[in-house]
PDB file of N, CA and C in Angstrom:
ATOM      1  N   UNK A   1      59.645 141.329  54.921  1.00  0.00           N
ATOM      2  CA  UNK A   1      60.639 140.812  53.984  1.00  0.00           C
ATOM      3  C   UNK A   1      61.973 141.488  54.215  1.00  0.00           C
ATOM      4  N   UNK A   2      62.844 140.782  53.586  1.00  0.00           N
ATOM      5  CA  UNK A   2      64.543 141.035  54.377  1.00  0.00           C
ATOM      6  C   UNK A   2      64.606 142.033  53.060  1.00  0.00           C
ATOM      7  N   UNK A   3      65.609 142.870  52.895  1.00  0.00           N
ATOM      8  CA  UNK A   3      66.089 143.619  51.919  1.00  0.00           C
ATOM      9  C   UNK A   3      67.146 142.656  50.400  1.00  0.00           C
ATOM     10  N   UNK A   4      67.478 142.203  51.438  1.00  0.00           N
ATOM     11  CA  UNK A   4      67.840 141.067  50.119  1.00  0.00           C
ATOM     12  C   UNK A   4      66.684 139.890  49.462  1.00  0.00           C
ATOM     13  N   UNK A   5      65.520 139.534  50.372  1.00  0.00           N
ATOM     14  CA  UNK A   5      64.661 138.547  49.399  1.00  0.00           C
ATOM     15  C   UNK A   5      63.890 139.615  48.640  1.00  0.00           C
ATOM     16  N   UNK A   6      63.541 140.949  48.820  1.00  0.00           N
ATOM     17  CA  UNK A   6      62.991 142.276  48.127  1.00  0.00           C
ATOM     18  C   UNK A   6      64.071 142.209  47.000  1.00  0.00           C
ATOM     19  N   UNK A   7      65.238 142.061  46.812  1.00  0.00           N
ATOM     20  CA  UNK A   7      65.992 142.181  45.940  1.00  0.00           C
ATOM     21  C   UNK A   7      66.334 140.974  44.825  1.00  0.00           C
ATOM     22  N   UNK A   8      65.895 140.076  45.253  1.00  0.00           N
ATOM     23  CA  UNK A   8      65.731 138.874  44.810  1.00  0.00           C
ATOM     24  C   UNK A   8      64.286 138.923  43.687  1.00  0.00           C
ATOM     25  N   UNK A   9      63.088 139.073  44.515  1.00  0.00           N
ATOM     26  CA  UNK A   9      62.163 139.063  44.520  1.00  0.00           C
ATOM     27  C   UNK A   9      62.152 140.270  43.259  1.00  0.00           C
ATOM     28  N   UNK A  10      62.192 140.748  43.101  1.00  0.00           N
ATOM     29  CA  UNK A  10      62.726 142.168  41.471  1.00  0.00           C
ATOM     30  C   UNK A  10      61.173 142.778  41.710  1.00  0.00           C
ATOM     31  N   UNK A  11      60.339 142.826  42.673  1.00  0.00           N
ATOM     32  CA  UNK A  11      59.081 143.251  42.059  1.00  0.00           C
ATOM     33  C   UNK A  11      58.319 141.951  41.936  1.00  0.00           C
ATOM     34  N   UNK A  12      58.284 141.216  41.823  1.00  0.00           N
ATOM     35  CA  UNK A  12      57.233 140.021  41.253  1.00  0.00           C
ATOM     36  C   UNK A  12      57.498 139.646  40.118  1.00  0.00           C
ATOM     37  N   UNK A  13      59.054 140.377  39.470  1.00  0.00           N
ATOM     38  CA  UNK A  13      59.670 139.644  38.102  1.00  0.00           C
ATOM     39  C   UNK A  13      60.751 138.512  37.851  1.00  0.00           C
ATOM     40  N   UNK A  14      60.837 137.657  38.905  1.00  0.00           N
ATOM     41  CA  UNK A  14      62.227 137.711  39.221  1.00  0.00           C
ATOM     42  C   UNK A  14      62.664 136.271  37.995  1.00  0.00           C
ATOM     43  N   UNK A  15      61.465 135.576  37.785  1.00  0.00           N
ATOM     44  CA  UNK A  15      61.269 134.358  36.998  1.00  0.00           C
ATOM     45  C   UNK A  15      62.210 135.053  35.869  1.00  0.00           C
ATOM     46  N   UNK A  16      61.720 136.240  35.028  1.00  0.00           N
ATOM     47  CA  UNK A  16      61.567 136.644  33.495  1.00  0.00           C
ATOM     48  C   UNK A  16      62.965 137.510  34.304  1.00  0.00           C
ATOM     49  N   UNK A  17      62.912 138.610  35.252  1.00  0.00           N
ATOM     50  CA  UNK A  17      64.100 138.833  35.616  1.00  0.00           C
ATOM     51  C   UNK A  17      65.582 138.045  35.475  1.00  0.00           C
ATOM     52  N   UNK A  18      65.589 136.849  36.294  1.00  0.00           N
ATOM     53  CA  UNK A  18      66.805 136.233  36.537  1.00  0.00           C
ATOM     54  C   UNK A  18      66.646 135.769  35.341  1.00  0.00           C
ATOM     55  N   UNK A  19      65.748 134.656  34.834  1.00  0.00           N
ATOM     56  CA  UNK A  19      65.977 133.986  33.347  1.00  0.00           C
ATOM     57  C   UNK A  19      66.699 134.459  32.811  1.00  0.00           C
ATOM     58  N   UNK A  20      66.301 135.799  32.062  1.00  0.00           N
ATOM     59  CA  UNK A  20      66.610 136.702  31.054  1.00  0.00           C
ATOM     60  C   UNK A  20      68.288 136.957  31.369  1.00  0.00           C
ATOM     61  N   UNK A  21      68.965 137.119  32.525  1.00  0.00           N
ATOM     62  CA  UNK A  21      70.114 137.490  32.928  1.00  0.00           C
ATOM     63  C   UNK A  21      70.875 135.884  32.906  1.00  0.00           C
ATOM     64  N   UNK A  22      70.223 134.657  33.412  1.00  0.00           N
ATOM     65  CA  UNK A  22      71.095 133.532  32.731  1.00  0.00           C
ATOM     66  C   UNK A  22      71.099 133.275  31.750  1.00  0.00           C
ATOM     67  N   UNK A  23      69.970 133.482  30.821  1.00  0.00           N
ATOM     68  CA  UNK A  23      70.383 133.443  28.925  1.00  0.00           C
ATOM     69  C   UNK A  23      71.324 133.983  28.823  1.00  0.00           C
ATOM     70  N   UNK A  24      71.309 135.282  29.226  1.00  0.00           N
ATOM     71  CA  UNK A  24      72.260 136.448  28.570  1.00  0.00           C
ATOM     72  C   UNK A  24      73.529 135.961  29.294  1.00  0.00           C
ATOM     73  N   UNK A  25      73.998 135.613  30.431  1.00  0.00           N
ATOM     74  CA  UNK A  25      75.344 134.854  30.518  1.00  0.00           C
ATOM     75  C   UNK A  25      75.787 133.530  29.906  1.00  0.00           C
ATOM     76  N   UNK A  26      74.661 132.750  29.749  1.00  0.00           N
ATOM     77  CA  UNK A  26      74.927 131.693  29.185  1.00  0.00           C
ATOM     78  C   UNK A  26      75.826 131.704  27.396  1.00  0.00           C
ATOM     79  N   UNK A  27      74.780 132.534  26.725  1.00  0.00           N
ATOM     80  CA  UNK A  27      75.481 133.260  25.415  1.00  0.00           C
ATOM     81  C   UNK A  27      76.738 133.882  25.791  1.00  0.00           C
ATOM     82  N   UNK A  28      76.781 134.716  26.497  1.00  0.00           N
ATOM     83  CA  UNK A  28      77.735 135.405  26.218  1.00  0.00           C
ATOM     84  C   UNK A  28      79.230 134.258  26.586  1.00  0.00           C
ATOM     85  N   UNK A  29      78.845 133.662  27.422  1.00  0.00           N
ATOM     86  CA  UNK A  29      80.253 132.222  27.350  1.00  0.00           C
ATOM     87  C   UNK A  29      80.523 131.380  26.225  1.00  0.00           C
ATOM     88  N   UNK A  30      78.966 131.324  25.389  1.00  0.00           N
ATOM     89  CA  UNK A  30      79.162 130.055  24.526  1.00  0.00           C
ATOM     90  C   UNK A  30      80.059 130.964  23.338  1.00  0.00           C
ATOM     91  N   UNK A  31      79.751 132.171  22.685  1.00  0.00           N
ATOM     92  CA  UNK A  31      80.132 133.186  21.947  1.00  0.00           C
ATOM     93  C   UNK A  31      81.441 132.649  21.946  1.00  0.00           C
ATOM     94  N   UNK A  32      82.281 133.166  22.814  1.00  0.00           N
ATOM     95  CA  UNK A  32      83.982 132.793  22.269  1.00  0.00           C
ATOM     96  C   UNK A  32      84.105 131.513  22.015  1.00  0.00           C
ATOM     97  N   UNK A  33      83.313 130.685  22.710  1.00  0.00           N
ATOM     98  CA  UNK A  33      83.713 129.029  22.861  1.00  0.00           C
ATOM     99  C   UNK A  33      83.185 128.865  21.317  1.00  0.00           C
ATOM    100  N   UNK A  34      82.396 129.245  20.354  1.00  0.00           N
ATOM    101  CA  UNK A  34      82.246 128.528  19.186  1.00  0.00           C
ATOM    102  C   UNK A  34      83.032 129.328  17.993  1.00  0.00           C
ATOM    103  N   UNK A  35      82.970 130.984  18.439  1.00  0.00           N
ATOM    104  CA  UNK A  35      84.072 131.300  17.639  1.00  0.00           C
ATOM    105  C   UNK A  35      85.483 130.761  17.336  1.00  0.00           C
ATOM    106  N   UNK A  36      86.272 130.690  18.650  1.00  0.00           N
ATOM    107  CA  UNK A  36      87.049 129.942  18.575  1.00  0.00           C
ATOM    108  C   UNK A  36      87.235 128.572  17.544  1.00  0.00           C
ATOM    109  N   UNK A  37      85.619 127.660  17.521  1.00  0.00           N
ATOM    110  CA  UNK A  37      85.517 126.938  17.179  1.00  0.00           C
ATOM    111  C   UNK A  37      85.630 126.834  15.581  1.00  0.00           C
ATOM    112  N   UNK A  38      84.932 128.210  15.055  1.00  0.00           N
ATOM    113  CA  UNK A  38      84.979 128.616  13.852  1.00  0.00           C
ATOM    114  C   UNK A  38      85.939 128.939  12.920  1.00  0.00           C
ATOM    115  N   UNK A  39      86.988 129.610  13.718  1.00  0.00           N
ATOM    116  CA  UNK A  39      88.278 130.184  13.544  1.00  0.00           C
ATOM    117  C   UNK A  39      89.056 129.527  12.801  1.00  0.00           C
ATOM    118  N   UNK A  40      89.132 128.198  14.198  1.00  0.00           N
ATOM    119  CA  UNK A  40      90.234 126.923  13.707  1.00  0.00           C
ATOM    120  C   UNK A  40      88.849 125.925  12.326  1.00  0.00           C
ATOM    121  N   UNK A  41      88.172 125.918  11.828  1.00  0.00           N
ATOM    122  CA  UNK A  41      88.196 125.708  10.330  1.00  0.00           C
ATOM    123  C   UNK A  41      88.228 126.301   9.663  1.00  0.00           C
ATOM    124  N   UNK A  42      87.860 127.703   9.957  1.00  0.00           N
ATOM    125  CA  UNK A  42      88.479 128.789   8.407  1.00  0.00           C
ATOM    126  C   UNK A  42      90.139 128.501   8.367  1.00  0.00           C
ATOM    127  N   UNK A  43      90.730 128.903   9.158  1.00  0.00           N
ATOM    128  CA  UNK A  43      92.092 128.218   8.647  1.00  0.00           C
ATOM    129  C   UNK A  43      92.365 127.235   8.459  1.00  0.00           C
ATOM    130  N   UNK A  44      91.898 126.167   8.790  1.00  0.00           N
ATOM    131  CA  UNK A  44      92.006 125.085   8.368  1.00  0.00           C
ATOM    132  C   UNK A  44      91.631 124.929   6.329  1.00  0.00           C
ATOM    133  N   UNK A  45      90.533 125.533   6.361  1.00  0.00           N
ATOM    134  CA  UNK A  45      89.983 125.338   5.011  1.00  0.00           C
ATOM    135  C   UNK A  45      90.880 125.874   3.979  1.00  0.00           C
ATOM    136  N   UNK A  46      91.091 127.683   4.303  1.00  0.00           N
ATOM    137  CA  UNK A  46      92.018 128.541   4.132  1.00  0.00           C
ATOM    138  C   UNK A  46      93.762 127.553   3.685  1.00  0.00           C
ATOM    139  N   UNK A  47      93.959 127.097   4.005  1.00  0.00           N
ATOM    140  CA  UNK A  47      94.914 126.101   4.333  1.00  0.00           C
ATOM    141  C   UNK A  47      95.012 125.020   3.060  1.00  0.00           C
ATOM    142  N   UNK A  48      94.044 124.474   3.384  1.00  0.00           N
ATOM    143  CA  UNK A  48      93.531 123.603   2.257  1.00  0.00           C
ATOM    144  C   UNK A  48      93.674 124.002   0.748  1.00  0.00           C
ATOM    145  N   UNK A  49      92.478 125.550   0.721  1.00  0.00           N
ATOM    146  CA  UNK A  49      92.673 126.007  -0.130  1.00  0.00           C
ATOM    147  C   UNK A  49      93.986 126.417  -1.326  1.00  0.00           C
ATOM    148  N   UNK A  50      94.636 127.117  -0.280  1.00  0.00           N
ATOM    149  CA  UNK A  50      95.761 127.326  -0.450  1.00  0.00           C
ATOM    150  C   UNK A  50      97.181 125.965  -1.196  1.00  0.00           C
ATOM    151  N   UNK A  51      96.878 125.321  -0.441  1.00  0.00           N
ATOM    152  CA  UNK A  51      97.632 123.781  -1.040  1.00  0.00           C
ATOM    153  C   UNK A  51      97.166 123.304  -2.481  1.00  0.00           C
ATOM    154  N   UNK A  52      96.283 123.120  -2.634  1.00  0.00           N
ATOM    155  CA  UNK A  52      95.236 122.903  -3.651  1.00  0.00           C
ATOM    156  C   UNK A  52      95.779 124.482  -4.454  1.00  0.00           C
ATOM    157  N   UNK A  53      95.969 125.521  -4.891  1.00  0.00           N
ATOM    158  CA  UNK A  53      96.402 126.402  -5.554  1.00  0.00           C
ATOM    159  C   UNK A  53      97.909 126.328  -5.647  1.00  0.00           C
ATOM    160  N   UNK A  54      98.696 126.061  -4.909  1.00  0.00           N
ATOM    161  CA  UNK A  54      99.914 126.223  -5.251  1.00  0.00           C
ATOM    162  C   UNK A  54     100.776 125.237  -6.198  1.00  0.00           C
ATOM    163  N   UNK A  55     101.257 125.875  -6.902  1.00  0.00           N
ATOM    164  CA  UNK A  55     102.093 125.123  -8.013  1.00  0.00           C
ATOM    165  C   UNK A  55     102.503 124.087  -7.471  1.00  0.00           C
ATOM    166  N   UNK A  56     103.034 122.420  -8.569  1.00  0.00           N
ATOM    167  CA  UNK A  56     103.479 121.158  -7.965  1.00  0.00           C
ATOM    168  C   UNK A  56     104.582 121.728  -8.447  1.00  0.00           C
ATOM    169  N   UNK A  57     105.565 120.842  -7.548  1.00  0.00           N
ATOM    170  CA  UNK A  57     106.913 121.097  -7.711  1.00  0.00           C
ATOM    171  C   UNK A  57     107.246 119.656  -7.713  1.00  0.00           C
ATOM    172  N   UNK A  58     108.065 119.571  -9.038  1.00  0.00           N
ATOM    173  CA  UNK A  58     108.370 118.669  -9.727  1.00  0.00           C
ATOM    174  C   UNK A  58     109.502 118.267  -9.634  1.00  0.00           C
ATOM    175  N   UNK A  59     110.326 116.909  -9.546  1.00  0.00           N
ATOM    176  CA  UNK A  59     111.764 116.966  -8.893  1.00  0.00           C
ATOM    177  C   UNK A  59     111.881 115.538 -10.871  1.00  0.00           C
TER     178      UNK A  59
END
């Protein structure tokens, strides 16, 4: 065996090895992508809120 398919190969783990390391990148991309996502409706709501509390101004 070449030193790189030994390295590949993790031992005979490489299934639960690599898996485990594309979950864990996969999360870690989606993380900002839904925060982000989260963000823009708290201010949004925040926003809302806010309108909905503030005095009418009456002409």
């Amino acid at each position: 065996m070449s030193d790189w398919q030994t390295f590949f190969d993790m031992g005979g783990y490489a299934l639960y090895v690599w898996g485990s390391f594309g979950v864990s990148a996969v999360l870690m991309i989606a993380e900002p992508i839904l925060l982000r996502g989260r963000h823009k409706a708290v201010i949004k709501r925040v926003a809302r809120i806010a309108r909905m509390n503030a005095p009418e101004v009456k002409q």
